[in-house]
Protein backbone atom coordinates (compact mmCIF):
# COMPACT_ATOMS: atom_id res chain seq x y z
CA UNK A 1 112.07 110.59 107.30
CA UNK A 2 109.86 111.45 103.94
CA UNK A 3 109.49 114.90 105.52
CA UNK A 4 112.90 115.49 106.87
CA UNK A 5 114.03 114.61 103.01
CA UNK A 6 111.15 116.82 101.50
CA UNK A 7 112.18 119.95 104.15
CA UNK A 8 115.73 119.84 103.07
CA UNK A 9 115.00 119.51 99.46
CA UNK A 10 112.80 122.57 99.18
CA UNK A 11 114.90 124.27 101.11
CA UNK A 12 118.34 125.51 101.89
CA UNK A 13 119.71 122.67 104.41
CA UNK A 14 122.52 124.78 106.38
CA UNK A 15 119.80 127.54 106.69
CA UNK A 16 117.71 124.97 107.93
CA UNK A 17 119.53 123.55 110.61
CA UNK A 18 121.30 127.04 111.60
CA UNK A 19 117.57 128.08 112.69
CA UNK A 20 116.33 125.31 113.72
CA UNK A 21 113.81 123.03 112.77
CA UNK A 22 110.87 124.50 115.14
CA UNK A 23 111.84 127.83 113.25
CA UNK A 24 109.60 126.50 110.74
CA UNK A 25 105.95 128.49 110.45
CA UNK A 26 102.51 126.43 110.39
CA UNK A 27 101.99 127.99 106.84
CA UNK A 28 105.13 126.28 105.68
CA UNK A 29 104.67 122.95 106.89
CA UNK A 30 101.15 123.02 105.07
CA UNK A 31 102.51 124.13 102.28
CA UNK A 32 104.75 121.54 102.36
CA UNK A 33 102.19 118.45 102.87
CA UNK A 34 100.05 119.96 100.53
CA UNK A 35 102.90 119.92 97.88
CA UNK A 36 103.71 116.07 99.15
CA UNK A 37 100.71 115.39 98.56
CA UNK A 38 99.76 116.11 95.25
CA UNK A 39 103.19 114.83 93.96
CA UNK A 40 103.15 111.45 95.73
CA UNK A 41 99.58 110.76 97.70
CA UNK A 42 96.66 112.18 95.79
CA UNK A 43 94.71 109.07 94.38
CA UNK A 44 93.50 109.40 90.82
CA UNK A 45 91.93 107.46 88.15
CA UNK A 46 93.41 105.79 85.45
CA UNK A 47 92.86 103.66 82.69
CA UNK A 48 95.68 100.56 82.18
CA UNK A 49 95.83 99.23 78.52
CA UNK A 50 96.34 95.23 78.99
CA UNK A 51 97.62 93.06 75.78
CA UNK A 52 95.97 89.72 75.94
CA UNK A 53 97.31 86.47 74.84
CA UNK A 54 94.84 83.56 73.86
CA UNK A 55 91.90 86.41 72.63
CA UNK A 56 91.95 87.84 69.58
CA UNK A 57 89.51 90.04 67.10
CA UNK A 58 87.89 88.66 64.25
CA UNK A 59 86.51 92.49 62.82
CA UNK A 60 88.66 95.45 62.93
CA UNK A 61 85.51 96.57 64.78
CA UNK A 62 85.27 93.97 67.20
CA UNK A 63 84.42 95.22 70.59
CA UNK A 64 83.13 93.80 73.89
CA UNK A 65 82.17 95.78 76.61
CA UNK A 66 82.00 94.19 79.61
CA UNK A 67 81.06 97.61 82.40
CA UNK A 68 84.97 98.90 83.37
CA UNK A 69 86.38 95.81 81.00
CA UNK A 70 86.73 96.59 77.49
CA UNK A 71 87.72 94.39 74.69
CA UNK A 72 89.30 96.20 71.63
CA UNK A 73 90.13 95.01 68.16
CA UNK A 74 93.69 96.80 67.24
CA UNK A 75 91.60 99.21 64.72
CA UNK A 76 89.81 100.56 67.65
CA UNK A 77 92.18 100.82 69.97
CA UNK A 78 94.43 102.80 67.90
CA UNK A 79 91.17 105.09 67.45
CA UNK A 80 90.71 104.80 71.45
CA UNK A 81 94.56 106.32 71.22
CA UNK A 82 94.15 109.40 68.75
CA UNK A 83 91.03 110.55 71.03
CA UNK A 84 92.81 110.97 73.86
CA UNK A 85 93.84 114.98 75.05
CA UNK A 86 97.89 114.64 75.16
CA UNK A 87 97.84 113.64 71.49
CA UNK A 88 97.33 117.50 71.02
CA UNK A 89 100.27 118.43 72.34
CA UNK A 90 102.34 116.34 69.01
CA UNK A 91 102.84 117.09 66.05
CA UNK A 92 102.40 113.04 64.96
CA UNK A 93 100.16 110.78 67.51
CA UNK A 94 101.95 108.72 69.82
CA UNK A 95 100.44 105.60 69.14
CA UNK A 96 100.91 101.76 70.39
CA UNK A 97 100.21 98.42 67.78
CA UNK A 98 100.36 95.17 67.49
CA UNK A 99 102.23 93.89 64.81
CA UNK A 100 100.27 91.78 62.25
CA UNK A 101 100.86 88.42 63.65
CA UNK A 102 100.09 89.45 67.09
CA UNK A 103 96.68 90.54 66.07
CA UNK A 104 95.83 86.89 65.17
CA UNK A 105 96.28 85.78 68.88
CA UNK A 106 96.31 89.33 70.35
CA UNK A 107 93.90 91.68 71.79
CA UNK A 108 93.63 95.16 73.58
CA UNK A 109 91.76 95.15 76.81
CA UNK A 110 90.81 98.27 78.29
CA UNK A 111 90.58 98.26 82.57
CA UNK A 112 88.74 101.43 83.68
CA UNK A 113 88.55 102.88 86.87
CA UNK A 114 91.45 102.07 88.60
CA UNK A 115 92.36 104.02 91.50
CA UNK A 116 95.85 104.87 92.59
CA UNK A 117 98.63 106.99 93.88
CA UNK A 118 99.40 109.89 91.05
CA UNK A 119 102.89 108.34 90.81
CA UNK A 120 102.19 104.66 91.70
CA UNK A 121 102.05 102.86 88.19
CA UNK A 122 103.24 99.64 89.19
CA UNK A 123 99.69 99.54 91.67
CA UNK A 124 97.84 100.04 88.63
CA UNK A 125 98.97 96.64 87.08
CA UNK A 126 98.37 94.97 89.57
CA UNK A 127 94.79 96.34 90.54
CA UNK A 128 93.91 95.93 86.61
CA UNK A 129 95.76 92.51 85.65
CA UNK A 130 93.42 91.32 89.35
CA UNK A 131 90.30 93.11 87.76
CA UNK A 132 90.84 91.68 84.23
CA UNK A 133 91.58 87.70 85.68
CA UNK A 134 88.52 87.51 87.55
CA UNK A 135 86.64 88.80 84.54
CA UNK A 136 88.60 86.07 82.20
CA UNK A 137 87.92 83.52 85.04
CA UNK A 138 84.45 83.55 84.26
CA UNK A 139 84.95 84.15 80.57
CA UNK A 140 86.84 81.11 79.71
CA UNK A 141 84.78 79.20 82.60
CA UNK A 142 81.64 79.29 80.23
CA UNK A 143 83.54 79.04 76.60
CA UNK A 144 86.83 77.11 77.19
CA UNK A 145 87.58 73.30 78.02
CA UNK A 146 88.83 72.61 81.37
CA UNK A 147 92.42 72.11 79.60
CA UNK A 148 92.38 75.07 77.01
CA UNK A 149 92.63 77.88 80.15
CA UNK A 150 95.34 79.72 78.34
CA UNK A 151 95.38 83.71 78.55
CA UNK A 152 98.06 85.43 79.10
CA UNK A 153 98.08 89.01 80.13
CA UNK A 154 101.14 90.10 78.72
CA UNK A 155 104.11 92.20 80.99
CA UNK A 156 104.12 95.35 78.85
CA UNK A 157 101.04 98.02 79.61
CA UNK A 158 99.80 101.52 79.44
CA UNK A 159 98.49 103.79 82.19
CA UNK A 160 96.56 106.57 81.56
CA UNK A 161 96.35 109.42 84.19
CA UNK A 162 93.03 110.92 83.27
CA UNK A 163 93.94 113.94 85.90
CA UNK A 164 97.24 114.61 84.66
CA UNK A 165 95.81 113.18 80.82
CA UNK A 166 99.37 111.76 80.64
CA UNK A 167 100.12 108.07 79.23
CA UNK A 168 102.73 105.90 80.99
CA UNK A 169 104.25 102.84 79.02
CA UNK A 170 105.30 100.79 81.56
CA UNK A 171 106.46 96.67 82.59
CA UNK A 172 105.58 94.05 85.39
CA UNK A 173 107.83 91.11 85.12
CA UNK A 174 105.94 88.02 85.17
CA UNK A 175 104.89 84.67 83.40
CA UNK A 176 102.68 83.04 81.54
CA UNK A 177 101.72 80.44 78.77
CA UNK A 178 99.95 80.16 75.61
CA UNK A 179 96.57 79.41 72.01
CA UNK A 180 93.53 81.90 70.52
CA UNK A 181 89.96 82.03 71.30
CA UNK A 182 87.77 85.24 69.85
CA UNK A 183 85.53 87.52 71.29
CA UNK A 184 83.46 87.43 68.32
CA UNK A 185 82.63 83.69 68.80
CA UNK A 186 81.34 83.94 71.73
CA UNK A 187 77.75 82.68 72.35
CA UNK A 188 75.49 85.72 72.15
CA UNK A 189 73.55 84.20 75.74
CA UNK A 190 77.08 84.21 77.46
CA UNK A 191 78.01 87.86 76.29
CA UNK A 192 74.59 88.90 77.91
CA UNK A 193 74.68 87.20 80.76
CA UNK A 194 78.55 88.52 81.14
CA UNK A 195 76.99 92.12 80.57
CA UNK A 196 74.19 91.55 83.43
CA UNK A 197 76.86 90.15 85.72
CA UNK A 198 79.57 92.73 85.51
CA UNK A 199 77.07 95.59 85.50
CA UNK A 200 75.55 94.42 89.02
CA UNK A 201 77.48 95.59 92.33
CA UNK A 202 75.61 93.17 94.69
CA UNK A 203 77.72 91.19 97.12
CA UNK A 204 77.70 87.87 95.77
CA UNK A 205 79.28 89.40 92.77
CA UNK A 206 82.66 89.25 94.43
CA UNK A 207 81.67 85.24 95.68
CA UNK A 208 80.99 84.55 92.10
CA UNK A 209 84.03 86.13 90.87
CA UNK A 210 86.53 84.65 93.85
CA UNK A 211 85.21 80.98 92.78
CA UNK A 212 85.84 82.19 88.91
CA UNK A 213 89.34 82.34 90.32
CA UNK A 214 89.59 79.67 92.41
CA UNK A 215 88.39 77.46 89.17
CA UNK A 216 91.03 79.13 87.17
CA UNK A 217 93.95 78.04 89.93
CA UNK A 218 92.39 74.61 89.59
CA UNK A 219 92.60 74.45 85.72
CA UNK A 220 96.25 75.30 86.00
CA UNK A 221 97.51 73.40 88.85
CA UNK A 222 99.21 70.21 88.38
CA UNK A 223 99.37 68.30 91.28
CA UNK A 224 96.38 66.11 93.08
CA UNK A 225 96.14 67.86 96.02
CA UNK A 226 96.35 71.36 94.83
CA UNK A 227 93.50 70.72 92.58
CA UNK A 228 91.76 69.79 95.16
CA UNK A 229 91.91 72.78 97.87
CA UNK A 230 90.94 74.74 94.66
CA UNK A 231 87.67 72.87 94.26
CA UNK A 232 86.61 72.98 98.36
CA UNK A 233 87.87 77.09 97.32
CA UNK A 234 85.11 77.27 94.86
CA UNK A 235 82.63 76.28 97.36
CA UNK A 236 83.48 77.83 99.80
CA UNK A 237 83.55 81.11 98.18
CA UNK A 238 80.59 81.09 96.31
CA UNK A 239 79.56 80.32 100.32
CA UNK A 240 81.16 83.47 102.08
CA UNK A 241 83.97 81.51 103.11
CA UNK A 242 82.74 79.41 105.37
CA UNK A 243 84.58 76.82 106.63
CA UNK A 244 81.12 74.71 108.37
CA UNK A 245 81.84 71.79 106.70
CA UNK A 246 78.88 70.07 107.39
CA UNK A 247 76.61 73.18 105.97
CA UNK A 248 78.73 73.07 103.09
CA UNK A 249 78.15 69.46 102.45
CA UNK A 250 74.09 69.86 103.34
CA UNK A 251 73.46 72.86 100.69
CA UNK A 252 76.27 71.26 98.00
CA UNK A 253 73.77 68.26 98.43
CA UNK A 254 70.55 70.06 97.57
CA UNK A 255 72.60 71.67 94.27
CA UNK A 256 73.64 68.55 93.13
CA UNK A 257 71.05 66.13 93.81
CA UNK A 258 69.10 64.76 90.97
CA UNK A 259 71.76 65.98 88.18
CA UNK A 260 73.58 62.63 89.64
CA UNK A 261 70.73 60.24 89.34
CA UNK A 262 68.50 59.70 86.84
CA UNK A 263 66.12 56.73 87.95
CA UNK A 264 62.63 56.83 89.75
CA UNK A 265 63.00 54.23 92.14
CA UNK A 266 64.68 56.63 95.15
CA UNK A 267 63.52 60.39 96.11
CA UNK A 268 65.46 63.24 96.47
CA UNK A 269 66.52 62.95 100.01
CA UNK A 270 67.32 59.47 99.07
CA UNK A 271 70.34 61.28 96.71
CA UNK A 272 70.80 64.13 99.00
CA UNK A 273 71.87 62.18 102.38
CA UNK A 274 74.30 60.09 100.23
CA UNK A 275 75.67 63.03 98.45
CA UNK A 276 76.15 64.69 101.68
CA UNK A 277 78.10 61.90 103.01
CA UNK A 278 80.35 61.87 99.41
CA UNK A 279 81.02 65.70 99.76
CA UNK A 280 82.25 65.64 103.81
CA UNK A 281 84.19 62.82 102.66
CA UNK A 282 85.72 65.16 99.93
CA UNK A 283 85.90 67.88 102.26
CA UNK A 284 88.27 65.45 104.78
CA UNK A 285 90.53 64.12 102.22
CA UNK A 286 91.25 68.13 100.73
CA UNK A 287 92.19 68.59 104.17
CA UNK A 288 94.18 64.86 104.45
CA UNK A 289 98.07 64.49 102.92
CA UNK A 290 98.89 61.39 100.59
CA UNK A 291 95.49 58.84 99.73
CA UNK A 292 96.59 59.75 96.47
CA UNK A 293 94.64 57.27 94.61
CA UNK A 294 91.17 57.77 96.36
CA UNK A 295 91.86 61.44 95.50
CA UNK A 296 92.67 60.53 91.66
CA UNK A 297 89.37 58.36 91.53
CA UNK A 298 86.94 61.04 92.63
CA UNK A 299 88.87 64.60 91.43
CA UNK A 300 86.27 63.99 87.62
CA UNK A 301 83.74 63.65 89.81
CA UNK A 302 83.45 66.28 92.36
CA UNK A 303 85.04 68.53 89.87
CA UNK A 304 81.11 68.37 87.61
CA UNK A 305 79.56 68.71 91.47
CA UNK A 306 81.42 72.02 91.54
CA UNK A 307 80.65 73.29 88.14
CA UNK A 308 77.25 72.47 88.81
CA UNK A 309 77.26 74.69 92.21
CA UNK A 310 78.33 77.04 90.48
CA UNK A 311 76.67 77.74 87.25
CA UNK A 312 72.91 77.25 89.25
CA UNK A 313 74.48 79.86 91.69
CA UNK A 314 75.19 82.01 89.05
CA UNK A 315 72.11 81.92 86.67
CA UNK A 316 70.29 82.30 90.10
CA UNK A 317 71.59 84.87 91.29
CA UNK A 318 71.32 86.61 88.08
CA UNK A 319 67.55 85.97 88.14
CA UNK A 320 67.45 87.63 91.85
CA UNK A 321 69.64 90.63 90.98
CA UNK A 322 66.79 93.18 91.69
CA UNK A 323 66.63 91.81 94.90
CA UNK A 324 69.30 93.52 96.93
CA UNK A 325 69.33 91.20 99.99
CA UNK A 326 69.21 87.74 98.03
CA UNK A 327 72.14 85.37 99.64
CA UNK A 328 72.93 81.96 98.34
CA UNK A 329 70.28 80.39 100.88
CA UNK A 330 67.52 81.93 98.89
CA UNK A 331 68.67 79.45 96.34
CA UNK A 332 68.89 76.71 98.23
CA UNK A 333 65.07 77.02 99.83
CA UNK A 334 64.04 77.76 96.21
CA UNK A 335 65.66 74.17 94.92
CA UNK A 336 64.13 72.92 98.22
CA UNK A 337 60.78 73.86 97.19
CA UNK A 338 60.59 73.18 94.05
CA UNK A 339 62.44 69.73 94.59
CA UNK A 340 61.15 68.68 97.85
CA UNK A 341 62.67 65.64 100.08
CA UNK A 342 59.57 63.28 98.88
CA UNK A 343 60.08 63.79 95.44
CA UNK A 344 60.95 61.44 93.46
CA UNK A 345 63.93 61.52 91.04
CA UNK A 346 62.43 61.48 87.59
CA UNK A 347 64.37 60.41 84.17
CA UNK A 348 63.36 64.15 82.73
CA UNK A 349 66.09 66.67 82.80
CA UNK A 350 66.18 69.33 85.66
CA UNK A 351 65.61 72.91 84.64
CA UNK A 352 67.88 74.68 87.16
């Protein structure tokens, strides 16, 4: 049908149909894909410009730069803007702002590398508001409290077409809610780590950033048993998506064992055969409608177990990164061997 439309719109319809539509030479009908092509199909990259609720910039040079995420302060955004080629083509720059007050809870995030169709600027939202959450996710994982989760990525953007160097101002309708945390509080350790992480392109990056997500659902769901399926998510992500409950249970077990228990009179498979009974039990009941109050009673609980799954995975990993074929098991033999079944669990902290 695209083609039937695109045929008679290039050409002269009664013509058309008067010689027939096998009248029509090869050379044409390339011409006329090619021409389809680059107006609707060709796949270029762009840049979306993201406002972000719940961050804001203490400098006017504030700036975090986080691989294809980029952090702005308004100052340098609005320099970001003047640099850019169409601004040649005005007499006065085009330029977008926040106002004053929005700069206090406001800031300008920068999503690079997005591919998409030359004319499909809605896709671009969407493929940079995804890129952008999972990098929050983690953000606000390591510097917000579990309640505080409260970025918004506002419905009003700008896509830049770096092949056609044009600037699209554009709206998604959605929703969100509301606070302000800055970029330039952030604990220096964090922002390297955050660096490290988003500058690696191992698999288990996208594990670690689909349980950043999955933690993120949890902090903003209300209800028991939604809060739960995110928490057997995280796990289960960081995990490949597995669904082997009991191998989930076993290696959660090795994690968490001797962060739970700090007295010398048991070992360490002492802690890890009860923990893996606790965590298939947890597993059933995310699975298991209604028990409402058994669910209430252990949700604290299994909700430090996960955090503490996934921050050793993470640091971990991030130790490993050189080594292209490390997989969550490596961890798991390494806190195997250096915390062995016979070992007993001491009152010292654990260095994980």
């Amino acid at each position: 049908m695209a083609i039937v439309e695109a045929i008679l719109e290039q050409g002269d319809p009664e013509l058309i149909i008067k010689t027939e539509y096998d009248a029509l030479q090869p050379e044409q009908f390339k011409q006329l894909f090619d021409w389809m092509y680059e107006e609707n199909l060709k796949i270029v990259n762009y840049t979306v410009c993201l406002h972000v609720k719940d961050l804001k910039a203490d400098s006017r040079f504030s700036r975090l730069d986080l691989k294809d995420i980029e952090f702005m302060s308004d100052a340098l955004f609005e320099g970001w803007q003047h640099g850019l080629p169409f601004q040649k083509n005005f007499e006065r720059p085009h330029l977008v702002r926040s106002s004053e007050d929005q700069q206090k809870e406001y800031i300008w995030v920068l999503v690079h590398n997005i591919l998409a169709g030359i004319n499909d600027i809605q896709s671009t939202y969407q493929l940079a508001e995804e890129k952008l959450t999972s990098c929050l996710s983690l953000l606000y994982f390591f510097s917000a409290r579990d309640d505080d989760h409260n970025f918004i990525i506002e419905d009003q953007y700008l896509a830049y077409n770096h092949d056609r160097k044009k600037m699209h101002h554009a709206y998604a309708s959605k929703k969100g809610n509301i606070s302000a945390k800055s970029i330039d509080e952030l604990d220096p350790e964090l922002v390297d780590l955050l660096v490290r992480f988003h500058d690696t392109e191992l698999k288990w990056k996208a594990d670690i950033l689909q349980a950043a997500k999955n933690f993120e659902h949890y902090f903003r769901s209300m209800g028991i048993s939604e809060q739960m399926k995110y928490l057997k998510a995280v796990i289960t992500s960081l995990f490949g998506n597995t669904q082997d409950q009991r191998s989930l249970a076993a290696a959660c077990s090795v994690f968490v064992s001797g962060t739970n228990y700090r007295g010398s009179d048991v070992t360490f498979i002492d802690t890890r055969a009860w923990l893996f009974d606790d965590f298939m039990e947890f597993f059933m009941l995310c699975e298991t409608s209604g028990k409402f109050a058994l669910k209430e009673r252990i949700m604290e609980r299994f909700k430090v177990f996960c955090k503490n799954v996934f921050v050793t995975t993470l640091v971990n990993f991030d130790i490993l990164d050189s080594n292209v074929h490390a997989t969550i098991k490596d961890i798991v033999d390494w806190l195997y061997f250096v915390y062995p079944n016979h070992r007993p669990i001491r009152e010292e902290v654990r260095d994980q």
